[in-house]
N, C-alpha and C. Protein backbone atom coordinates (compact mmCIF):
# COMPACT_ATOMS: atom_id res chain seq x y z
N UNK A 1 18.51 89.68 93.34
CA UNK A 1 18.35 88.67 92.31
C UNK A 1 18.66 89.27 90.95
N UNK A 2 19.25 88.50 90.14
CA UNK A 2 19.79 88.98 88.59
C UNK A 2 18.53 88.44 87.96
N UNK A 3 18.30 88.93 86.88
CA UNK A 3 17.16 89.30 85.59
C UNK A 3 17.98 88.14 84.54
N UNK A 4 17.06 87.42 83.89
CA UNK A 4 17.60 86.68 82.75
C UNK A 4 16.55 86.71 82.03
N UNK A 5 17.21 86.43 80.46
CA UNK A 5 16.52 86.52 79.38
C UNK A 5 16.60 85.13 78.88
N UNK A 6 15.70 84.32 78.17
CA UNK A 6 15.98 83.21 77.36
C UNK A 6 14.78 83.05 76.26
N UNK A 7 15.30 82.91 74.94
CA UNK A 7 13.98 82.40 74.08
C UNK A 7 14.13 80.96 73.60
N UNK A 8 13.01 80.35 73.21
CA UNK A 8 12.54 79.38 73.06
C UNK A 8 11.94 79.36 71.54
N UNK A 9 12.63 78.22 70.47
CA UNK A 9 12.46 78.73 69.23
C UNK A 9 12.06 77.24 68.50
N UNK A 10 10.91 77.37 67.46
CA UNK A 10 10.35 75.83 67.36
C UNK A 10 11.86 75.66 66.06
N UNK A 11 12.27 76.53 65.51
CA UNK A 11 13.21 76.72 64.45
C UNK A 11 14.36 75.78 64.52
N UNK A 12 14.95 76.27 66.13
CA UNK A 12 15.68 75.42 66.59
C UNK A 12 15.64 74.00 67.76
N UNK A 13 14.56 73.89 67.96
CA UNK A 13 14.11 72.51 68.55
C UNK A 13 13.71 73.03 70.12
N UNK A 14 13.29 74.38 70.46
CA UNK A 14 13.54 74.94 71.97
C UNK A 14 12.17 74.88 72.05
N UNK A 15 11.31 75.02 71.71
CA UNK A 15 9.75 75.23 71.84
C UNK A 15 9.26 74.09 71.16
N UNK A 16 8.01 73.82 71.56
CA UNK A 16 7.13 72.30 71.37
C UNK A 16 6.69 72.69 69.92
N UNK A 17 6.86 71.86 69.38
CA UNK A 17 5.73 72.15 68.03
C UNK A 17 4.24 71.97 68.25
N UNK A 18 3.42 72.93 68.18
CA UNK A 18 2.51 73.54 68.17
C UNK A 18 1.57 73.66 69.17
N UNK A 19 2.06 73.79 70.54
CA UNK A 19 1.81 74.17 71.57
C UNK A 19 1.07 75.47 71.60
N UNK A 20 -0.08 75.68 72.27
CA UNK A 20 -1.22 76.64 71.98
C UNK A 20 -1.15 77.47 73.95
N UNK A 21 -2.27 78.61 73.35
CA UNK A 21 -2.63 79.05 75.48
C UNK A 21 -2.51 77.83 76.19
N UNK A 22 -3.64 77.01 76.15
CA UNK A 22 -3.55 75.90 76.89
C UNK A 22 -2.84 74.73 77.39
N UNK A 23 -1.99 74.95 76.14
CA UNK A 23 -0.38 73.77 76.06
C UNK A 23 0.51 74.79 77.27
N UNK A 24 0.67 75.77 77.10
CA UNK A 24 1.66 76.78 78.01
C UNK A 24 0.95 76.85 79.26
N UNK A 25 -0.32 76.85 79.31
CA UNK A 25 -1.06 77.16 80.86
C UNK A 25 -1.23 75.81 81.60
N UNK A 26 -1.49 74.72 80.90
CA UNK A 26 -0.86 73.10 81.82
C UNK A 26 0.68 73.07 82.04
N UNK A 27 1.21 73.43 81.24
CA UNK A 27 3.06 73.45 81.51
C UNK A 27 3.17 74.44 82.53
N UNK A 28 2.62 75.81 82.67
CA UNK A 28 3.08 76.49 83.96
C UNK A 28 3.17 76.55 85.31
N UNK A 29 2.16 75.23 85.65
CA UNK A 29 2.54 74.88 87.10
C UNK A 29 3.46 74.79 87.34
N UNK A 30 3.70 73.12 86.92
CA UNK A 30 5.14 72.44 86.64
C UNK A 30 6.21 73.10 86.35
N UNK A 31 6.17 74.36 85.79
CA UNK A 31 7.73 75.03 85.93
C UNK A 31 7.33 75.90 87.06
N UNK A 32 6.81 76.33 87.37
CA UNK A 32 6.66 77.54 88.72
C UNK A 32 7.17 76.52 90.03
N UNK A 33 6.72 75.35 89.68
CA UNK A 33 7.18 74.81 90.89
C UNK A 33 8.97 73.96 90.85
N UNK A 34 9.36 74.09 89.59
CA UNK A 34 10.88 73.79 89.36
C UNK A 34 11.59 75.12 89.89
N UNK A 35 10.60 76.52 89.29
CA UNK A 35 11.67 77.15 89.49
C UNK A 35 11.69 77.45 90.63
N UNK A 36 10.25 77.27 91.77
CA UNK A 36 10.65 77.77 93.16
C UNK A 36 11.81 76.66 93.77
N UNK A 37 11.67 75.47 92.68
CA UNK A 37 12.78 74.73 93.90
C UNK A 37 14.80 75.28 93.34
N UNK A 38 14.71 75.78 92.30
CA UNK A 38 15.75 76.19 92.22
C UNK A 38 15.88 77.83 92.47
N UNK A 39 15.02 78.74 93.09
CA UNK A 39 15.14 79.99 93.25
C UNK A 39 14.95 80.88 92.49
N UNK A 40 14.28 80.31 91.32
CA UNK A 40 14.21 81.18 89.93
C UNK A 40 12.52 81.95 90.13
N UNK A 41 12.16 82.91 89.91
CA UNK A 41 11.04 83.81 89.74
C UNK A 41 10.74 83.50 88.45
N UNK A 42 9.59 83.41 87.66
CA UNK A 42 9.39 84.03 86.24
C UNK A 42 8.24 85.61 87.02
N UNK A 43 9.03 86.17 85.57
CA UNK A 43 8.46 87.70 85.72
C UNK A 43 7.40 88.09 84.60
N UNK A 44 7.99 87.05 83.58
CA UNK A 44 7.07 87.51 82.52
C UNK A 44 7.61 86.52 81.26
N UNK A 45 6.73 86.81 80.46
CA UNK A 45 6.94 85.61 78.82
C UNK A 45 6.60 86.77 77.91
N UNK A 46 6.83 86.31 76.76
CA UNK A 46 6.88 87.25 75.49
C UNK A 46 6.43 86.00 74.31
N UNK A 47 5.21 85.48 73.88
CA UNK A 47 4.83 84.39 72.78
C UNK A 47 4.71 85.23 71.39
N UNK A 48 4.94 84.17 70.28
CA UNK A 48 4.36 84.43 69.21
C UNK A 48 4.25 83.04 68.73
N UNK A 49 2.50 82.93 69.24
CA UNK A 49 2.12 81.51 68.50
C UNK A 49 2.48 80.90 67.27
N UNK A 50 1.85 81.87 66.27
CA UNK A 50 2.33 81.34 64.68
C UNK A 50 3.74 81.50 64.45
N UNK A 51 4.89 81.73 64.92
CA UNK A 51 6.03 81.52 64.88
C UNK A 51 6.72 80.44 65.47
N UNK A 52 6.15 80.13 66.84
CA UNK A 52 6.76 78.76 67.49
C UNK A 52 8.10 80.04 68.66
N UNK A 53 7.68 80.76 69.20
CA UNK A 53 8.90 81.24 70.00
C UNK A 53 8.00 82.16 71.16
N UNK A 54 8.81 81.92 72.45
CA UNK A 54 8.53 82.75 73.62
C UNK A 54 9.74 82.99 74.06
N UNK A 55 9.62 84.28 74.69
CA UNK A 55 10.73 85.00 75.52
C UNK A 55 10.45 84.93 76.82
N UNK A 56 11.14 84.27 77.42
CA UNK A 56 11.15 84.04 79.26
C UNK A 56 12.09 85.08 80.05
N UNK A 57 11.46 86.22 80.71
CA UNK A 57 12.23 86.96 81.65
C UNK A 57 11.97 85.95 83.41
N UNK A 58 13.00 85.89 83.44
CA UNK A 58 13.37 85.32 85.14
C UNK A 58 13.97 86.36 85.67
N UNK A 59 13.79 85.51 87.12
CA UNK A 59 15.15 86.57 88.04
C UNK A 59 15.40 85.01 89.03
N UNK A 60 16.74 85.00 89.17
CA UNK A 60 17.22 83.86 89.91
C UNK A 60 18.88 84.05 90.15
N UNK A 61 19.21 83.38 90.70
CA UNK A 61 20.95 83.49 91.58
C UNK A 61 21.56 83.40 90.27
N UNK A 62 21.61 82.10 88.86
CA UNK A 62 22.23 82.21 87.86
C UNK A 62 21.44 81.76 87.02
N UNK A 63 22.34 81.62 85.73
CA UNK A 63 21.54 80.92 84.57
C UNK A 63 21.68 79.75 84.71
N UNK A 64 22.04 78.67 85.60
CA UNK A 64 22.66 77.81 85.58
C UNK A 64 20.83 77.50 86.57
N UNK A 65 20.37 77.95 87.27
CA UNK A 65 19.68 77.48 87.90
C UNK A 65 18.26 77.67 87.59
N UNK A 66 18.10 78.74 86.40
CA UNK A 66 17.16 79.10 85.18
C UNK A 66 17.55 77.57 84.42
N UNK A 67 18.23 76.92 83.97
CA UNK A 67 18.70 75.96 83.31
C UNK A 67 18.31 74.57 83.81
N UNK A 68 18.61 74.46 85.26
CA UNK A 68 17.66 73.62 85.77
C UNK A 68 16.79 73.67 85.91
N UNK A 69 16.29 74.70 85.96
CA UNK A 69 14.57 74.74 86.09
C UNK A 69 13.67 74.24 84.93
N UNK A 70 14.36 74.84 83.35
CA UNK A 70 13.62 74.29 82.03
C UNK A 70 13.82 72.65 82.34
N UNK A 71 14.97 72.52 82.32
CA UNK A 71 15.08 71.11 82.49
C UNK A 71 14.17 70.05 83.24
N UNK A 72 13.68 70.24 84.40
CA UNK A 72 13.52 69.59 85.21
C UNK A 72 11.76 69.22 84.69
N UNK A 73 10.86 70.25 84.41
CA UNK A 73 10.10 70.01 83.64
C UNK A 73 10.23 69.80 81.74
N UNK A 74 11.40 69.07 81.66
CA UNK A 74 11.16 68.46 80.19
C UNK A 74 11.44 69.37 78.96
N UNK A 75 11.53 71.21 79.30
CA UNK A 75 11.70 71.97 78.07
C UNK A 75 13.04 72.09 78.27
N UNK A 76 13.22 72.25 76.94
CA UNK A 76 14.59 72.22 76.32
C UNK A 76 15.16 73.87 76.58
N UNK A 77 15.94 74.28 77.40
CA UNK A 77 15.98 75.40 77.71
C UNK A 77 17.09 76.06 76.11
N UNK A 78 17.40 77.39 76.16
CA UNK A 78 17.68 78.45 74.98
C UNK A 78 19.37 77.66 75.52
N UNK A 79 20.09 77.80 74.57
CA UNK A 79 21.67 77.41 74.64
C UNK A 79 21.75 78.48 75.51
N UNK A 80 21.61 80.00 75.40
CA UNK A 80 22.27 81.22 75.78
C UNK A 80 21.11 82.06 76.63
N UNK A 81 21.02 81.61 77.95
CA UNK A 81 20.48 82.36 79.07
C UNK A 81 21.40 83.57 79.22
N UNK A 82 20.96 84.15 79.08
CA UNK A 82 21.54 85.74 79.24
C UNK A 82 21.12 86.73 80.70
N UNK A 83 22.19 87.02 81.10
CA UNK A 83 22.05 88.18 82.51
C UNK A 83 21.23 89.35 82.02
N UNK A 84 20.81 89.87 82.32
CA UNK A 84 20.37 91.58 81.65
C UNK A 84 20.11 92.10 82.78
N UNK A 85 19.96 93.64 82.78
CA UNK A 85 19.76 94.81 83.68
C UNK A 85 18.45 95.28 83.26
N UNK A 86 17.40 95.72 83.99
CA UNK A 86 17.05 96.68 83.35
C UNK A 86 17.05 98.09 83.15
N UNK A 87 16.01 98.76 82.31
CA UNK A 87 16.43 100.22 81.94
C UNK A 87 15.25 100.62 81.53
N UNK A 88 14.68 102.27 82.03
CA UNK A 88 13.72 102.31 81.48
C UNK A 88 13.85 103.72 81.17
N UNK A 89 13.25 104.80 80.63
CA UNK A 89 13.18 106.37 80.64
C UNK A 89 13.55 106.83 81.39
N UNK A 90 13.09 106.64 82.62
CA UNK A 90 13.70 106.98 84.14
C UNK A 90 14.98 106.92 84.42
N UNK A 91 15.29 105.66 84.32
CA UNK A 91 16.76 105.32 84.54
C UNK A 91 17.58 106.09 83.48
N UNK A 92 17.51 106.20 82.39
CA UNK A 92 18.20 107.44 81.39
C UNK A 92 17.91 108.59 81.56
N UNK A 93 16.98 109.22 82.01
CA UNK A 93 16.95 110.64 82.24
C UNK A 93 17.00 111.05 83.81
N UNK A 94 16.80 110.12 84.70
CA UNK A 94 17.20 110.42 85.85
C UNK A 94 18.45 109.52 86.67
N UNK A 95 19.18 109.46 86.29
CA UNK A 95 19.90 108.19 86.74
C UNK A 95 20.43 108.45 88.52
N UNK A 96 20.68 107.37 88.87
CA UNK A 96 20.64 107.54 90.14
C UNK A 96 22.07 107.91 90.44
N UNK A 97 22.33 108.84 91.47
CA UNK A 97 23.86 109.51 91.67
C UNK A 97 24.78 107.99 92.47
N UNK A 98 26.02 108.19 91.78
CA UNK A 98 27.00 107.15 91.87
C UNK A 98 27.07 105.80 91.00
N UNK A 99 25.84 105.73 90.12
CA UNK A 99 25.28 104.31 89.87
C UNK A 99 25.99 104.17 88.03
């Protein structure tokens, strides 16, 4: 499965205006269960309340199906779902032979 990145920005109309813990923890069923129907994992979120923005790490077949998934529960997904790899200390100081 590929890793995607997407944020969600009240700036640009991607995040609810003023959606709190509890606004995000009733919404997370409802996407856990979009994204199991499109194959998407969430791995993790990244919030900053008083800003209006979260960072959504997935892993799913594409962005296209990360895309249906915001959709299907009503959020306005990021224009630019992004692929990413990851990388950590390890992976730079030990990297794996051939890779």
């Amino acid at each position: 499965m590929a890793y995607f990145i997407d944020t969600h920005n009240q700036k640009n109309g991607t995040y609810p205006a003023g959606i709190d813990v509890p606004g995000l923890a009733a919404f997370l069923p409802g996407f856990l269960q979009a994204c199991a129907q499109e194959g998407v994992a969430v791995q993790t979120g990244y919030v900053n309340l008083a800003e209006g923005k979260i960072t959504c790490i997935t892993t799913g077949p594409d962005a296209e199906a990360v895309r249906r998934a915001h959709l299907a529960v009503g959020y306005v997904p990021d224009p630019e779902i992004t692929e990413v790899s990851t990388i950590s200390p390890a992976d730079l100081f030990f990297p794996t032979p051939g890779a």
